[in-house]
C-alpha atoms as a PDB file:
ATOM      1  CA  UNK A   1     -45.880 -14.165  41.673  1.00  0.00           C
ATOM      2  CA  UNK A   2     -43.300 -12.628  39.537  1.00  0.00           C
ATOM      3  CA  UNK A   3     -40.780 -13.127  42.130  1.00  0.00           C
ATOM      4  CA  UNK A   4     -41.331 -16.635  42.470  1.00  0.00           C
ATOM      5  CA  UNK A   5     -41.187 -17.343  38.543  1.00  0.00           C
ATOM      6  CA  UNK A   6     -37.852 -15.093  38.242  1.00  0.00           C
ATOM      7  CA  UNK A   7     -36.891 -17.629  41.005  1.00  0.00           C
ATOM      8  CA  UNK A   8     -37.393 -20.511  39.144  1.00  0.00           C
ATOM      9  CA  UNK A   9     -36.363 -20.062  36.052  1.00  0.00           C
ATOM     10  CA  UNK A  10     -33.047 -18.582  37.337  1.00  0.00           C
ATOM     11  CA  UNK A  11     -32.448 -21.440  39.496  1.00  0.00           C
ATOM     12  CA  UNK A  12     -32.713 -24.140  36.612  1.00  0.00           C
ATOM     13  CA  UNK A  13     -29.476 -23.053  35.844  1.00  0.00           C
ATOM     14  CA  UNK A  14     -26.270 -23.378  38.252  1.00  0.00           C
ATOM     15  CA  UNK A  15     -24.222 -21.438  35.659  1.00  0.00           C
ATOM     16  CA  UNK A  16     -27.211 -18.475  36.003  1.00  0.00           C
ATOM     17  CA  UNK A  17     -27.218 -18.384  39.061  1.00  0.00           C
ATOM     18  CA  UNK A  18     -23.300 -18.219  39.891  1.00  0.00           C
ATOM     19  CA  UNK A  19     -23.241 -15.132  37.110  1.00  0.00           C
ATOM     20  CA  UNK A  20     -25.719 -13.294  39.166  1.00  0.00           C
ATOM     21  CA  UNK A  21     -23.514 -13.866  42.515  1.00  0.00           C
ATOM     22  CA  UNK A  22     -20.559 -12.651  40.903  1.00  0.00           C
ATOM     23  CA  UNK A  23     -22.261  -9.641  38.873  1.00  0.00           C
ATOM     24  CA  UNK A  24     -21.414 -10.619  35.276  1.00  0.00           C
ATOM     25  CA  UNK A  25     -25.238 -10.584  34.411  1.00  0.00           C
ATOM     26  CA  UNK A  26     -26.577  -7.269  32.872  1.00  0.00           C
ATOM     27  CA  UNK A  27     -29.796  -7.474  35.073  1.00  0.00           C
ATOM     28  CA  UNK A  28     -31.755  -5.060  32.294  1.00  0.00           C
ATOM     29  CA  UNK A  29     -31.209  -7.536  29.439  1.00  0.00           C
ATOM     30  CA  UNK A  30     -32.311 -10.731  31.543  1.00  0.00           C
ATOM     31  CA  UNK A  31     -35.153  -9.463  32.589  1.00  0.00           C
ATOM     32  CA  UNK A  32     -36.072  -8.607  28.898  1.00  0.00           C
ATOM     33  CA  UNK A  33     -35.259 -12.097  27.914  1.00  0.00           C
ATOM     34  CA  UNK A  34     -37.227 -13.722  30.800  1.00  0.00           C
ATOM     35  CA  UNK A  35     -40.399 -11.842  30.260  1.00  0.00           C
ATOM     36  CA  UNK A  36     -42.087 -13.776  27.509  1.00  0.00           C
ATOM     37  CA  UNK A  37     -41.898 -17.130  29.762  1.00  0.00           C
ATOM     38  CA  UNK A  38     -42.696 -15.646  32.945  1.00  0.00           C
ATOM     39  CA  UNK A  39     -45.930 -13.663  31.418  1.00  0.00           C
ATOM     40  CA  UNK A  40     -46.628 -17.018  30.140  1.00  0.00           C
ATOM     41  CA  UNK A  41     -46.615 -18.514  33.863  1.00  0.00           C
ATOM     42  CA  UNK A  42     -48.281 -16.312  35.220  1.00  0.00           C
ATOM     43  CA  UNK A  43     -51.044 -15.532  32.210  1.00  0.00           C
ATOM     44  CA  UNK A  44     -50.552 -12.242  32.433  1.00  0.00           C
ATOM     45  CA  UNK A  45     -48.864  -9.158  31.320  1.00  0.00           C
ATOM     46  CA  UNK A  46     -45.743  -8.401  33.346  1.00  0.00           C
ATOM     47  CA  UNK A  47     -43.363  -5.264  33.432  1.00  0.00           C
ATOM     48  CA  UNK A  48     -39.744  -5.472  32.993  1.00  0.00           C
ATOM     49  CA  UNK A  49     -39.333  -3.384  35.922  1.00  0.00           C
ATOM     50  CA  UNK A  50     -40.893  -5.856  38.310  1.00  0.00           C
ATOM     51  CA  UNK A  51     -38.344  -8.663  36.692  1.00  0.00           C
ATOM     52  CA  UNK A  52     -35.384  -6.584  37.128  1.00  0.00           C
ATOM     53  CA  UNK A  53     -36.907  -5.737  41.154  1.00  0.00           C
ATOM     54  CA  UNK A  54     -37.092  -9.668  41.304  1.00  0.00           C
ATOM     55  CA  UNK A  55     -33.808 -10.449  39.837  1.00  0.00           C
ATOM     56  CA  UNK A  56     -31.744  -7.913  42.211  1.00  0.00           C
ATOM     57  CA  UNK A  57     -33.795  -9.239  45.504  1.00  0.00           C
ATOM     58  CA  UNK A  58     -32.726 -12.781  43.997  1.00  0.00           C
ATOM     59  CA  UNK A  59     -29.237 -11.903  43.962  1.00  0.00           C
ATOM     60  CA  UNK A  60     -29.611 -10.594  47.651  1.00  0.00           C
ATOM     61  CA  UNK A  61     -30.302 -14.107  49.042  1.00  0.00           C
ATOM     62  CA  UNK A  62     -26.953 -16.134  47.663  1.00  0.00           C
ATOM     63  CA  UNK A  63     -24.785 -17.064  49.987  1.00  0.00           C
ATOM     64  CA  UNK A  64     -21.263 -17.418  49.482  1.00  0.00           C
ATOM     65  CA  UNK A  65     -20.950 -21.637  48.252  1.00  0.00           C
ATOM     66  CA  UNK A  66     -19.099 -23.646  51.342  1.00  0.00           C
ATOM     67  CA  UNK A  67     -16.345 -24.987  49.000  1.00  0.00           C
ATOM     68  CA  UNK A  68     -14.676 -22.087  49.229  1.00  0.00           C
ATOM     69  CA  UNK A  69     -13.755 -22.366  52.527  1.00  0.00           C
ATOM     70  CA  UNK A  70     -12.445 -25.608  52.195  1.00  0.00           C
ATOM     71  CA  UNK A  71      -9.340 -25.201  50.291  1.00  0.00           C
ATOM     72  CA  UNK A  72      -7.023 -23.692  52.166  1.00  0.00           C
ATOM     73  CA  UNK A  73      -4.309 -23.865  49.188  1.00  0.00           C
ATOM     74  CA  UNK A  74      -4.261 -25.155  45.433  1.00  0.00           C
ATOM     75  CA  UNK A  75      -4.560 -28.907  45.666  1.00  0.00           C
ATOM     76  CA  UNK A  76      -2.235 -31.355  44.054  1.00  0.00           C
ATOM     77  CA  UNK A  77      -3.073 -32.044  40.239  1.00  0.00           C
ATOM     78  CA  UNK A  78      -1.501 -34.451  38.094  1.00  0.00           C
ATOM     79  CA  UNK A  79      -2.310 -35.438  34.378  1.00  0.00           C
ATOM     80  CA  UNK A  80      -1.896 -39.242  33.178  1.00  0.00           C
ATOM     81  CA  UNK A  81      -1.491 -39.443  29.544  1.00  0.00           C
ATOM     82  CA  UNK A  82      -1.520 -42.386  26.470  1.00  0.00           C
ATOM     83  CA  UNK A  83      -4.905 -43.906  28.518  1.00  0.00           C
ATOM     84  CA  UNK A  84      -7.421 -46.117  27.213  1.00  0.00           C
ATOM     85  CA  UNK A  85     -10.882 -46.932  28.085  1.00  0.00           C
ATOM     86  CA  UNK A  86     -12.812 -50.222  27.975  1.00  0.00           C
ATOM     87  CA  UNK A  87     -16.867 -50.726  29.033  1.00  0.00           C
ATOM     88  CA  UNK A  88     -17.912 -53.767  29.560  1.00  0.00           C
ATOM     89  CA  UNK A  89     -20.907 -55.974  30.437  1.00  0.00           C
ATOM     90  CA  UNK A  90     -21.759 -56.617  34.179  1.00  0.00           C
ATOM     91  CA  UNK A  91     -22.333 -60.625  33.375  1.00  0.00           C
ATOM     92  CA  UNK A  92     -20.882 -63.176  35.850  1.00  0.00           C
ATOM     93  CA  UNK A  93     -18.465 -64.745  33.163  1.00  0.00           C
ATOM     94  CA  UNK A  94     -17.311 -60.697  32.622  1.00  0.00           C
ATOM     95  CA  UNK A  95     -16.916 -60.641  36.395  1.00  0.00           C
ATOM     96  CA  UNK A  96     -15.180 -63.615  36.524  1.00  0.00           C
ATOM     97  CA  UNK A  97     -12.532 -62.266  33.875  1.00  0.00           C
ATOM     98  CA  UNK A  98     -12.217 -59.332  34.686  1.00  0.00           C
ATOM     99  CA  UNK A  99     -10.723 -60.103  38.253  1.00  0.00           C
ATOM    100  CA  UNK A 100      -7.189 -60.833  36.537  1.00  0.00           C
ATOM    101  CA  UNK A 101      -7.438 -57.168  35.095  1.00  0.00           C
ATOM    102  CA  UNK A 102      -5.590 -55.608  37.933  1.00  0.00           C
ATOM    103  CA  UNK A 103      -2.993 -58.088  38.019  1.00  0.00           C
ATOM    104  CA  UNK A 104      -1.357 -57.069  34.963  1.00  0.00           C
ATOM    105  CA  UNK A 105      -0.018 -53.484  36.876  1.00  0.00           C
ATOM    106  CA  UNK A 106       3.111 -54.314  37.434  1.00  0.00           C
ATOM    107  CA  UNK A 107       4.843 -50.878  37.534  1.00  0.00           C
ATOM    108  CA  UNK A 108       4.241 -47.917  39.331  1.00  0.00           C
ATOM    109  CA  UNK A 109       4.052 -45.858  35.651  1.00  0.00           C
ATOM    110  CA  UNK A 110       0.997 -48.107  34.602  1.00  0.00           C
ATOM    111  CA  UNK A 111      -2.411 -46.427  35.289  1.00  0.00           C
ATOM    112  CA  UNK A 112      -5.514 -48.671  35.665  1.00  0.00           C
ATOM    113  CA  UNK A 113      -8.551 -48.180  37.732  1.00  0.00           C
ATOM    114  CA  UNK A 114     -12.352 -49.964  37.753  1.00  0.00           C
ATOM    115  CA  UNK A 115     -15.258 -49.095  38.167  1.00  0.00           C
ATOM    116  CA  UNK A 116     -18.398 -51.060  38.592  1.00  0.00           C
ATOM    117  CA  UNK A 117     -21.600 -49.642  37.997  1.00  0.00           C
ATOM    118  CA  UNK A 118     -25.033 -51.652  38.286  1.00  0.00           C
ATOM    119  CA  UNK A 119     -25.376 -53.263  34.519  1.00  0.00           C
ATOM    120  CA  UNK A 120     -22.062 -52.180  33.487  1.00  0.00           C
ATOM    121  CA  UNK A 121     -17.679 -51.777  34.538  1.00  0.00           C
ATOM    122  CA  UNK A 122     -15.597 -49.080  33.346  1.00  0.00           C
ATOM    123  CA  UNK A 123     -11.888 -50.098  32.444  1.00  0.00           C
ATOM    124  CA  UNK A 124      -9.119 -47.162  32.162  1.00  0.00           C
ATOM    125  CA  UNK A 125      -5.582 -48.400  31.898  1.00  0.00           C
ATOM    126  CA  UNK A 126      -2.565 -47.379  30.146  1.00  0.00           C
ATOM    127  CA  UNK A 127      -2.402 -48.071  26.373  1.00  0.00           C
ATOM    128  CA  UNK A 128       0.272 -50.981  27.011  1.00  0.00           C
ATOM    129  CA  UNK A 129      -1.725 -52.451  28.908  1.00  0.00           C
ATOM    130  CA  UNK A 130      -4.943 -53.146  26.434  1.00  0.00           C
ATOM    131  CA  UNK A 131      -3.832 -55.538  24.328  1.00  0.00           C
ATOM    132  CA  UNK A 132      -3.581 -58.057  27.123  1.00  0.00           C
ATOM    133  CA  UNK A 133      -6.523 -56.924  28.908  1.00  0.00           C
ATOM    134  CA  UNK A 134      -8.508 -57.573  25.915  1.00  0.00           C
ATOM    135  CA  UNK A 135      -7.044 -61.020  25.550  1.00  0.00           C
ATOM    136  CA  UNK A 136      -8.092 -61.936  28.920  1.00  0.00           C
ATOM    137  CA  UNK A 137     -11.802 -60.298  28.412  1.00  0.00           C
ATOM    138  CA  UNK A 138     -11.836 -62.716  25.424  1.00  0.00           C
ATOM    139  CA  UNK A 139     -15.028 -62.767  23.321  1.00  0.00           C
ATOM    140  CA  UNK A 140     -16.382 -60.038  25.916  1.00  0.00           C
ATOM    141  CA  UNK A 141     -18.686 -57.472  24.061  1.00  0.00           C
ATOM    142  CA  UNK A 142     -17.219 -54.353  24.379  1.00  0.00           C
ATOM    143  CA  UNK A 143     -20.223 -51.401  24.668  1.00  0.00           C
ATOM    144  CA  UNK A 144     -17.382 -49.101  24.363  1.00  0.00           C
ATOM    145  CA  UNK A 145     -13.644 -48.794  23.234  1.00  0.00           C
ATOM    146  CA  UNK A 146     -11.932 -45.661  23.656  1.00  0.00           C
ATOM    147  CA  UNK A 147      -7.952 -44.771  23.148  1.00  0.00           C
ATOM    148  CA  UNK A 148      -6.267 -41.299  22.811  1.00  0.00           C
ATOM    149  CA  UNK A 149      -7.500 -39.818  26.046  1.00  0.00           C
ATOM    150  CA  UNK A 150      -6.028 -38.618  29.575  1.00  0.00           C
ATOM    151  CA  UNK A 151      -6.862 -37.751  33.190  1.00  0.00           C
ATOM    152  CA  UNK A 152      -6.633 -35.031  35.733  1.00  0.00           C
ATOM    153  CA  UNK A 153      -6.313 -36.591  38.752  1.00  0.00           C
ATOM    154  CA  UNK A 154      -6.963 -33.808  41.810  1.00  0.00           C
ATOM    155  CA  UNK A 155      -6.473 -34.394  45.881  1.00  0.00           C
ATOM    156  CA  UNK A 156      -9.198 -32.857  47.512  1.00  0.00           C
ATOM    157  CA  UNK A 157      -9.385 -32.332  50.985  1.00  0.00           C
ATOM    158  CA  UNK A 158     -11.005 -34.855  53.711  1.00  0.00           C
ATOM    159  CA  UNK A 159     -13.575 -32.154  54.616  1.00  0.00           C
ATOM    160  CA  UNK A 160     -14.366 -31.860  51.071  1.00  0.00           C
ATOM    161  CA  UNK A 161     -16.531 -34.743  51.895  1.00  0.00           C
ATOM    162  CA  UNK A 162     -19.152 -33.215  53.576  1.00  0.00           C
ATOM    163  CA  UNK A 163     -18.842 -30.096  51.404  1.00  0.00           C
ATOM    164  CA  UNK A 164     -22.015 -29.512  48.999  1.00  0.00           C
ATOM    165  CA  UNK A 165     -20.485 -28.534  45.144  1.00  0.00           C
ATOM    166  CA  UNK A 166     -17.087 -29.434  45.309  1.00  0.00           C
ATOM    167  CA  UNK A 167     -17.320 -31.703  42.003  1.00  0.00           C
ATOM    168  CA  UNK A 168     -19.292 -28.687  40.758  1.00  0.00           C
ATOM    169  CA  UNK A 169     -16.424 -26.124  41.498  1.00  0.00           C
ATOM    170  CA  UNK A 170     -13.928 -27.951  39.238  1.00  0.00           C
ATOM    171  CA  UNK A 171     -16.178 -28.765  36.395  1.00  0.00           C
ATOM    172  CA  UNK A 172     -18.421 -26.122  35.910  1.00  0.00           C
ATOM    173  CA  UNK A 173     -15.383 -23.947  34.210  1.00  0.00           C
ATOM    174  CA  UNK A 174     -14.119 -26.275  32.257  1.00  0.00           C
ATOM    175  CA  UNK A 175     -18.203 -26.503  30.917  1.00  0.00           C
ATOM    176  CA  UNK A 176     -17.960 -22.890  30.426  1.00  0.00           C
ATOM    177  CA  UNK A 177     -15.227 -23.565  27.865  1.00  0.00           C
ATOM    178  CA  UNK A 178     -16.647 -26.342  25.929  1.00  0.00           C
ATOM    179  CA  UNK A 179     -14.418 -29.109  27.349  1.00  0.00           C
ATOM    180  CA  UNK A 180     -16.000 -32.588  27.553  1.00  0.00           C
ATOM    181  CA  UNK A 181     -15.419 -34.483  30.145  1.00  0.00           C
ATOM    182  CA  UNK A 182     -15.888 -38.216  29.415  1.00  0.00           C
ATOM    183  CA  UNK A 183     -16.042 -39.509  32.903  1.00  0.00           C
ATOM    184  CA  UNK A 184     -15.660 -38.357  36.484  1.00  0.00           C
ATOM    185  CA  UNK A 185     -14.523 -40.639  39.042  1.00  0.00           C
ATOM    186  CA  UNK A 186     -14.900 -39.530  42.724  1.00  0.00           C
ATOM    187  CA  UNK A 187     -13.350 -42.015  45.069  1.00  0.00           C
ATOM    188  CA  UNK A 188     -12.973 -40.525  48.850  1.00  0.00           C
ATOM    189  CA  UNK A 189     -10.106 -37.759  48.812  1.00  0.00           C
ATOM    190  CA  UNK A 190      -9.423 -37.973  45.045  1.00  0.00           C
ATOM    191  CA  UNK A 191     -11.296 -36.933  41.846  1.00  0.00           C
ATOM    192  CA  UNK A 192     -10.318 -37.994  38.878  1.00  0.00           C
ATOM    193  CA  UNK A 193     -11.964 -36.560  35.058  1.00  0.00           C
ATOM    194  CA  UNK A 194     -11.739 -38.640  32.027  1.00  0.00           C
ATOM    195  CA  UNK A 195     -10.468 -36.244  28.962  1.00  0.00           C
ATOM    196  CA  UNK A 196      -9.477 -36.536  25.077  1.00  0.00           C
ATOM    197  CA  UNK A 197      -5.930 -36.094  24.306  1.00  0.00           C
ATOM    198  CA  UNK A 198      -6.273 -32.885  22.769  1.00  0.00           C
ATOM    199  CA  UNK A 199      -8.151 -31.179  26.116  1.00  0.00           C
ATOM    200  CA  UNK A 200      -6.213 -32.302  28.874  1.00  0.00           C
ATOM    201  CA  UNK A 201      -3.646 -29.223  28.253  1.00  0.00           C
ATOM    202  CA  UNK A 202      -6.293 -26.350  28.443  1.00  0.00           C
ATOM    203  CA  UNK A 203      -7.904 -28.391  31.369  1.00  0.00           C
ATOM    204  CA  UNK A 204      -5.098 -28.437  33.316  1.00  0.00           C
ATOM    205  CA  UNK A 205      -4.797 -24.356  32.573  1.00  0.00           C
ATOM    206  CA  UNK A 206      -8.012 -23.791  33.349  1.00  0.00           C
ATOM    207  CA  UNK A 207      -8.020 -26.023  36.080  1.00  0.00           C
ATOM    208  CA  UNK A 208      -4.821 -24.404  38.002  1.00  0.00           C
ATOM    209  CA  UNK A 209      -6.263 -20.599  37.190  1.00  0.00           C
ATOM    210  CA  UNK A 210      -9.194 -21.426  39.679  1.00  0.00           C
ATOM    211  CA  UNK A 211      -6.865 -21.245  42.305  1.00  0.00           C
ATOM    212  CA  UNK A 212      -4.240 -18.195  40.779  1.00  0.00           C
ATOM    213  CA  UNK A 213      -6.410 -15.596  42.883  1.00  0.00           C
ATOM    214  CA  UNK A 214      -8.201 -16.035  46.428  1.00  0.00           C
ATOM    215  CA  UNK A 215     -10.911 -19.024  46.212  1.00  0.00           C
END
């Protein structure tokens, strides 16, 4: 039916579908560009007025997202600058070496965290820090080598936990403006995204305008 494909094709998109909630979509002109692909689903002719009928009882059924009740004020956010990333190979000699990684934090200012994925460990660390844990990866391949970047590290709250979209809520408008993330780390109470150098400022802007008004 045409409600159904108005329904889909809306849904494939999380940024759609928040524009409609928040009435920033002009329903006429969506229905105009959904029409071709919907009268090909259904293999028939279909009027724009039955779209724009589907569209406004789509809109009727969202719910307010749960992660807006979760933050009862603007969490802490802190940026870590002159960062350095290093992917490596999840072999057993890699493994091995890579163990004396952490060991090399020796001051609270140094920022290194790991993460181990199946096939494959992610490095970030403080630029001073590089040169020796390069040494001690040796002849390691590197599958990637990245410098010049930063992170926004943000405490979330424990019942964030349970709490469908809360990753979504902070990344989502910083894909509205074209910033890249180059990693997200989630561990527990504390998110942390990967950035270039030259982002991390209109991140963190962006980032601490989500909470200038009522969540």
């Amino acid at each position: 039916t045409v409600p159904q494909a108005t329904k889909t094709i809306i849904e494939r998109s999380r940024y759609l579908v928040e524009a409609i909630s928040k009435g920033l979509i002009n329903y006429s002109s969506l229905a105009r560009y959904m029409r071709p692909e919907i009268e090909k689903m259904l293999m028939k002719d279909v009027s724009e007025a039955s779209i724009l009928m589907a569209i406004k009882r789509f809109e009727e059924t969202l719910k307010t997202p749960h992660y807006t009740n979760v933050f009862k004020s603007p969490p802490n956010m802190t940026i870590h600058s002159n960062l350095s990333v290093l992917v490596v190979p999840n072999t057993q000699e890699v493994v091995e070496k890579r163990a004396e990684i952490p060991k090399l934090s020796s001051r609270e200012t140094h920022f290194l965290t790991i993460t181990q994925g199946i096939t494959e460990t992610m490095i970030i660390l403080s630029n001073d820090l590089l040169p020796k844990a390069k040494e001690i990866l040796g002849d390691t391949q590197l599958l990637e080598e990245r410098t010049k970047l930063s992170t926004i590290n943000i405490r979330i709250p424990k019942e964030s936990i349970d709490t469908p979209g809360i990753v979504y809520f902070f990344v989502k408008s910083l894909a509205w403006s074209e910033i890249n993330i180059i990693e997200t780390v989630a561990i527990y109470t504390e998110l942390t995204l990967l950035l270039n150098d030259k982002d991390v400022g209109k991140a963190f802007e962006i980032l601490k305008s989500l909470f200038d008004k009522q969540i």
